[in-house]
C-alpha atoms as a PDB file:
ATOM      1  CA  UNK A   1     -29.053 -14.374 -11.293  1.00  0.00           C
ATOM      2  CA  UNK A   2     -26.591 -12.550 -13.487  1.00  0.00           C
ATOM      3  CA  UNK A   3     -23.660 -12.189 -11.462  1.00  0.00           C
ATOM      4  CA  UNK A   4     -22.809  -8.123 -10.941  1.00  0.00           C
ATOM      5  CA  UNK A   5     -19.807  -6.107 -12.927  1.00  0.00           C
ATOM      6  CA  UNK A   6     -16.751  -5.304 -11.314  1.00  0.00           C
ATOM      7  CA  UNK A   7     -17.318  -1.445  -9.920  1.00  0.00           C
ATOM      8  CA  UNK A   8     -15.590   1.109 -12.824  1.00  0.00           C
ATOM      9  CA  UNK A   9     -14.902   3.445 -10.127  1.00  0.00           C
ATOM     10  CA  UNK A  10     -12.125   1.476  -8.624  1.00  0.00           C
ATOM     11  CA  UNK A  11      -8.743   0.763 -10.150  1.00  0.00           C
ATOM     12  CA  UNK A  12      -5.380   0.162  -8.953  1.00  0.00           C
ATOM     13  CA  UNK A  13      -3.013   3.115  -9.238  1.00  0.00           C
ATOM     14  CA  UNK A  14       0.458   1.732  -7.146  1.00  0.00           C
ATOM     15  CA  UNK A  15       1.395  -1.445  -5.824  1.00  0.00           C
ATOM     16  CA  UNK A  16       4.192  -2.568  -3.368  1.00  0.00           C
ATOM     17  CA  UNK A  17       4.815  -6.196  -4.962  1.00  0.00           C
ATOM     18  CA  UNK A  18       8.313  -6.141  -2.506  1.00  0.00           C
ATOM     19  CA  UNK A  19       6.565  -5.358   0.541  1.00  0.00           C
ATOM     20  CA  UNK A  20       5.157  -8.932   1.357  1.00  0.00           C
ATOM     21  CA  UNK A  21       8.629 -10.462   0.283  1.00  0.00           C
ATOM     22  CA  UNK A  22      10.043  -7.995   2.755  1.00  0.00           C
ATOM     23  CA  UNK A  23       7.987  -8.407   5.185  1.00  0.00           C
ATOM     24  CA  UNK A  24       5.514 -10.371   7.471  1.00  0.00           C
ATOM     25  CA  UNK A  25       2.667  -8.882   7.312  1.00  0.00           C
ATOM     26  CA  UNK A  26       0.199  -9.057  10.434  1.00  0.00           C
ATOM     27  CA  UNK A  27      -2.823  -7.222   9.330  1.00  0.00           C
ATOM     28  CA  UNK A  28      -4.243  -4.204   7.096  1.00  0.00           C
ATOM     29  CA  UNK A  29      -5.788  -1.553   7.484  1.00  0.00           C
ATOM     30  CA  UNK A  30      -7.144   0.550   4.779  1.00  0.00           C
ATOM     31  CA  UNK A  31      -7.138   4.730   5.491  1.00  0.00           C
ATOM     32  CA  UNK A  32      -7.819   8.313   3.238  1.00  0.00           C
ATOM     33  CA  UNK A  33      -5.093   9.975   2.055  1.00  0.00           C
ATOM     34  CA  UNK A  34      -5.008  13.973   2.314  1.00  0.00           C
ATOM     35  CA  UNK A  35      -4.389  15.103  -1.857  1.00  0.00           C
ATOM     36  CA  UNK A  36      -3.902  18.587  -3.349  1.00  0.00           C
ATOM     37  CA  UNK A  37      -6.079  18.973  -6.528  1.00  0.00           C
ATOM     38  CA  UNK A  38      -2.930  18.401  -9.063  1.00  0.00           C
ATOM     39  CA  UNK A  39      -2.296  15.380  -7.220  1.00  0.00           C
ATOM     40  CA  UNK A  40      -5.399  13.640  -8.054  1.00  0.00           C
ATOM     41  CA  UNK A  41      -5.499  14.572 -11.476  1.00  0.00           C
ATOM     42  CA  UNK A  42      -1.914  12.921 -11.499  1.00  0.00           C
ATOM     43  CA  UNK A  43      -3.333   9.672  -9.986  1.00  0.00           C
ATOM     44  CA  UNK A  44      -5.985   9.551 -12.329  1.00  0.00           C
ATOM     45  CA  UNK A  45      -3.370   9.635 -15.123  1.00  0.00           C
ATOM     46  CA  UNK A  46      -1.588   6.315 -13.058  1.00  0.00           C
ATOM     47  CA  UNK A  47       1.682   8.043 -12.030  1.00  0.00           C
ATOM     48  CA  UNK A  48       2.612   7.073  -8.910  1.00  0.00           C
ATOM     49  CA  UNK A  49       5.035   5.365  -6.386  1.00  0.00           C
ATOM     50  CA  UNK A  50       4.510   4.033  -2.808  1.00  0.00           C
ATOM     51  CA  UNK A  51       7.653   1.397  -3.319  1.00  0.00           C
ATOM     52  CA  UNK A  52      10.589   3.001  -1.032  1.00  0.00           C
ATOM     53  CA  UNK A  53       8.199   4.663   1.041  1.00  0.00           C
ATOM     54  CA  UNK A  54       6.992   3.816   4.863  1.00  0.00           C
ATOM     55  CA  UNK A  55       3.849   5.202   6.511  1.00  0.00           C
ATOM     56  CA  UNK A  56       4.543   6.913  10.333  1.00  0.00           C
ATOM     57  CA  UNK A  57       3.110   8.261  13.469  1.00  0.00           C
ATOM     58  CA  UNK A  58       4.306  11.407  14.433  1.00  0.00           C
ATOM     59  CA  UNK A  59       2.230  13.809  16.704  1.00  0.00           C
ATOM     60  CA  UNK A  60      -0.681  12.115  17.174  1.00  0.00           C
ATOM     61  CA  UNK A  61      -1.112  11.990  13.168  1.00  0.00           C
ATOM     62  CA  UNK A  62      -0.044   9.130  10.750  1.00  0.00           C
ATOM     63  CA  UNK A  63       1.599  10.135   7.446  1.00  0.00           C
ATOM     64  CA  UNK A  64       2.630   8.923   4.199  1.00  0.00           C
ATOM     65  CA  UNK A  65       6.437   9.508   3.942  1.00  0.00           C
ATOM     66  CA  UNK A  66       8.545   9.264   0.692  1.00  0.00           C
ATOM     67  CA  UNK A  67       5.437   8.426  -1.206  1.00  0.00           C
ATOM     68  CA  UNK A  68       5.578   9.832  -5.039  1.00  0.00           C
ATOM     69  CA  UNK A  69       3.137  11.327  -7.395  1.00  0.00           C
ATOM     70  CA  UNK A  70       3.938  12.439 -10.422  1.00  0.00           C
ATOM     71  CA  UNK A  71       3.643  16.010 -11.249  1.00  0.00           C
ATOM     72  CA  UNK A  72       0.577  17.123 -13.341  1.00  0.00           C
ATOM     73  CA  UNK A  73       1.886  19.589 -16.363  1.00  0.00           C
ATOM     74  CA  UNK A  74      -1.296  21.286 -16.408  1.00  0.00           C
ATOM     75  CA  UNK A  75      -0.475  22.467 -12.954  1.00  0.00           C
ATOM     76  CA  UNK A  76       2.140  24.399 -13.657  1.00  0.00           C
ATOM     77  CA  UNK A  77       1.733  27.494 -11.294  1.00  0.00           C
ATOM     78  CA  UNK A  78      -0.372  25.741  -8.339  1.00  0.00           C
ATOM     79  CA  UNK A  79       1.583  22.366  -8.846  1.00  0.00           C
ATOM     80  CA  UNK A  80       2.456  20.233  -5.919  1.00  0.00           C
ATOM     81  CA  UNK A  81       5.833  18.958  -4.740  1.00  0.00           C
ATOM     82  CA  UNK A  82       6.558  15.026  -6.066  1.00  0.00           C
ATOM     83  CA  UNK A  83       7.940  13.621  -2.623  1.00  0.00           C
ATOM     84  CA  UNK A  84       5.588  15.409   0.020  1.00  0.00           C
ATOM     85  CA  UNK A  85       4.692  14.211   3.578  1.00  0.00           C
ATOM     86  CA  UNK A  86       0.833  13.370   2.940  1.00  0.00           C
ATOM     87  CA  UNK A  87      -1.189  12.876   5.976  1.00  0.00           C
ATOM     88  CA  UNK A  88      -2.768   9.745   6.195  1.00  0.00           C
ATOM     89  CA  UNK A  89      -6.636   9.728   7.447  1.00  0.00           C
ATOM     90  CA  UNK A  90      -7.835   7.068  10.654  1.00  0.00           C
ATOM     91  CA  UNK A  91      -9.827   7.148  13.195  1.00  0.00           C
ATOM     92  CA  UNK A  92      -8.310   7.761  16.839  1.00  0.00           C
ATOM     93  CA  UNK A  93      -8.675   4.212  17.576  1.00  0.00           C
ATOM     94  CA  UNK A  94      -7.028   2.974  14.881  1.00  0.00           C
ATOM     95  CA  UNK A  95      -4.032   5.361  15.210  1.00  0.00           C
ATOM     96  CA  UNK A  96      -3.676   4.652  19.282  1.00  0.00           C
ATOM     97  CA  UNK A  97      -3.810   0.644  17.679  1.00  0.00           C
ATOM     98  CA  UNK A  98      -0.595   1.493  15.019  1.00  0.00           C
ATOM     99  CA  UNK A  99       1.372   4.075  17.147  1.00  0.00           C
ATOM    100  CA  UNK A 100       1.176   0.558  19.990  1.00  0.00           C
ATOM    101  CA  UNK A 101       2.171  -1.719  17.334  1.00  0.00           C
ATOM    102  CA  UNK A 102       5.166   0.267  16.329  1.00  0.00           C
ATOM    103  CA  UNK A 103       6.384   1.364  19.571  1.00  0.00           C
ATOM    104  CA  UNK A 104       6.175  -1.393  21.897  1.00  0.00           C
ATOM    105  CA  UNK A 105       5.941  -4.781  19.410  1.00  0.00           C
ATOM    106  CA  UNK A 106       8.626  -3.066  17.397  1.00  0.00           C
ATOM    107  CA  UNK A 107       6.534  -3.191  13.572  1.00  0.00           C
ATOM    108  CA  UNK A 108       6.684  -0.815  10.792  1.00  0.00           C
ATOM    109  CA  UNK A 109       3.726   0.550   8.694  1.00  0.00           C
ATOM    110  CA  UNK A 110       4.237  -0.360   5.483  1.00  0.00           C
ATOM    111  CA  UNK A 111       2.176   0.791   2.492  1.00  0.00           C
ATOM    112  CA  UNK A 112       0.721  -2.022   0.390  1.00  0.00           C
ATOM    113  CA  UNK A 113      -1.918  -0.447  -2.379  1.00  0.00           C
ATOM    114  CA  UNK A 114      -2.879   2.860  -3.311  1.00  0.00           C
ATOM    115  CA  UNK A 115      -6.680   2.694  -5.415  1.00  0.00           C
ATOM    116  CA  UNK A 116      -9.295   4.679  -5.971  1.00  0.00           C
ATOM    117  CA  UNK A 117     -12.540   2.924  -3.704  1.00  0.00           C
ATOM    118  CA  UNK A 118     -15.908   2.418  -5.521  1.00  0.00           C
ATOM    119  CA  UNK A 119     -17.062   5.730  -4.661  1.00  0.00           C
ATOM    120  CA  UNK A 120     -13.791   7.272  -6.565  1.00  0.00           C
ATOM    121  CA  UNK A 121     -12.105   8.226  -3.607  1.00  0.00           C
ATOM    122  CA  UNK A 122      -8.032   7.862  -3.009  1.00  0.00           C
ATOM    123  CA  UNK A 123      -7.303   5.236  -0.408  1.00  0.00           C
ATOM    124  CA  UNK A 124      -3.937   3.782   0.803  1.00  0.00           C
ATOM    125  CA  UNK A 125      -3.949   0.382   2.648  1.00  0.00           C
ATOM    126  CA  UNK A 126      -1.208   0.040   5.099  1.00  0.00           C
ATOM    127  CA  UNK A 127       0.130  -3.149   6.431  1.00  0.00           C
ATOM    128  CA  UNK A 128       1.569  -3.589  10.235  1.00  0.00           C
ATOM    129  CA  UNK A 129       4.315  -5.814   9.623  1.00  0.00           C
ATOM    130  CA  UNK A 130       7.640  -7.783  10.965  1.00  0.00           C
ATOM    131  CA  UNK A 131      10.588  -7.440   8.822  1.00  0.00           C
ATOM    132  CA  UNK A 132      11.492 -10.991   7.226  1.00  0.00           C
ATOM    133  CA  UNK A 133      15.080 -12.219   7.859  1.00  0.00           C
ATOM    134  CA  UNK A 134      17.317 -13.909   5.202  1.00  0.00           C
ATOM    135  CA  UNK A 135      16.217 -17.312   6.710  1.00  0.00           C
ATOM    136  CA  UNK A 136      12.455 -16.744   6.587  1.00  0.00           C
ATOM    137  CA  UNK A 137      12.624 -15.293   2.789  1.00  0.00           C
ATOM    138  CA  UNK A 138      14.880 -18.395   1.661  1.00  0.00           C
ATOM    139  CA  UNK A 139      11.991 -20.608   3.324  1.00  0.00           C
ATOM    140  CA  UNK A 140       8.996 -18.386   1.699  1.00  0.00           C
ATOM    141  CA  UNK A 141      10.980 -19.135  -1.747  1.00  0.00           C
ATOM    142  CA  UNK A 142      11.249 -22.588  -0.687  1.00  0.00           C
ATOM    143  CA  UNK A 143       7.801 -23.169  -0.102  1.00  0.00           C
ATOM    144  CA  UNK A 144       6.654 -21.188  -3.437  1.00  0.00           C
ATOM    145  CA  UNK A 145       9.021 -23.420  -5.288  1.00  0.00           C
ATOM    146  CA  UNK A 146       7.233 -26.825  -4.357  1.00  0.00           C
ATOM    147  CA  UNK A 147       4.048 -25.012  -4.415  1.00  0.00           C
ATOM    148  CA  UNK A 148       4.562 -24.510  -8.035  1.00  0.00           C
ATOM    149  CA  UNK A 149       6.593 -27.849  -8.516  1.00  0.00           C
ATOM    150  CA  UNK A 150       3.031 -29.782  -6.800  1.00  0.00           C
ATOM    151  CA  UNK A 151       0.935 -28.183  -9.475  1.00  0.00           C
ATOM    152  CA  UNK A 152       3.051 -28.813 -12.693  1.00  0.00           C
ATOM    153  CA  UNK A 153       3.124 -32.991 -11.359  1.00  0.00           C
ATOM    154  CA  UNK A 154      -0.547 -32.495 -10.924  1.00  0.00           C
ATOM    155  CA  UNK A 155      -1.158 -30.764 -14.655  1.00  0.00           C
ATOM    156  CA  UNK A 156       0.926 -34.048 -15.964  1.00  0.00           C
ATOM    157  CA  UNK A 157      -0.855 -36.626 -13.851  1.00  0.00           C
ATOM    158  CA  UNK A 158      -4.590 -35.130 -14.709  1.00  0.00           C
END
């Protein structure tokens, strides 16, 4: 059985590499992401940001905050603004779920990926997570370093 091509509707368009060396993160949780027209266009040219911003519930509603998209320069008149709240899009289950997490167990919402799904669709996947003290990221870098130190002796040996 020939094994099946990756889809060509999804691709990558931002990544938060520092969030998981920030952070601890719990779980994810993948949600839509409420775009003007001049904003996709700009994602499907790869110009984005999600690396300083933070994802937050506010008034029942979970948005996107700090998050930047390029502007498109074909959308000159009907352009949108770079640094824009964007709502994020979950159901009321999930949202009662984060606003608990962040309120009582004292977590932020941080974004990890935005992509475009299979279908071609903008998603953002947002990770409940623990901020990382000095101690824990020295002991992350520890571990990484014999990680990497195991399988060099291991590439000699074999």
């Amino acid at each position: 059985m020939a094994k099946k091509d990756k889809n060509p509707n999804y691709k990558v368009i931002a990544e938060n590499r520092r969030a998981r060396h920030d952070y601890a993160i719990e779980e994810d949780l993948e949600c839509g992401v409420m775009l003007m027209g001049s904003e996709v266009k700009s994602l499907r040219g790869g110009s984005a940001n999600i690396a300083e911003s933070y994802a937050a519930v506010e008034n029942g509603e979970l948005w996107l905050v700090n998050g930047y998209i390029a502007p498109y320069a074909q959308a000159k008149t009907w352009g949108h603004e770079e640094r824009r709240r964007r709502k994020l899009l979950v159901s009321r289950k999930e949202l009662a779920r984060l606003w608990n997490a962040t309120q009582r167990k004292g977590m932020t919402l941080v974004p990890l990926v935005l992509y475009f799904n299979d279908k071609g669709l903008v998603k953002l996947k947002i990770g409940i997570a623990k901020g990382k003290k000095v101690h824990d990221k020295r002991a992350d870098e520890a571990k990484a370093d014999w990680n990497r130190q195991k399988q060099r002796l291991l590439r000699e040996k074999g």
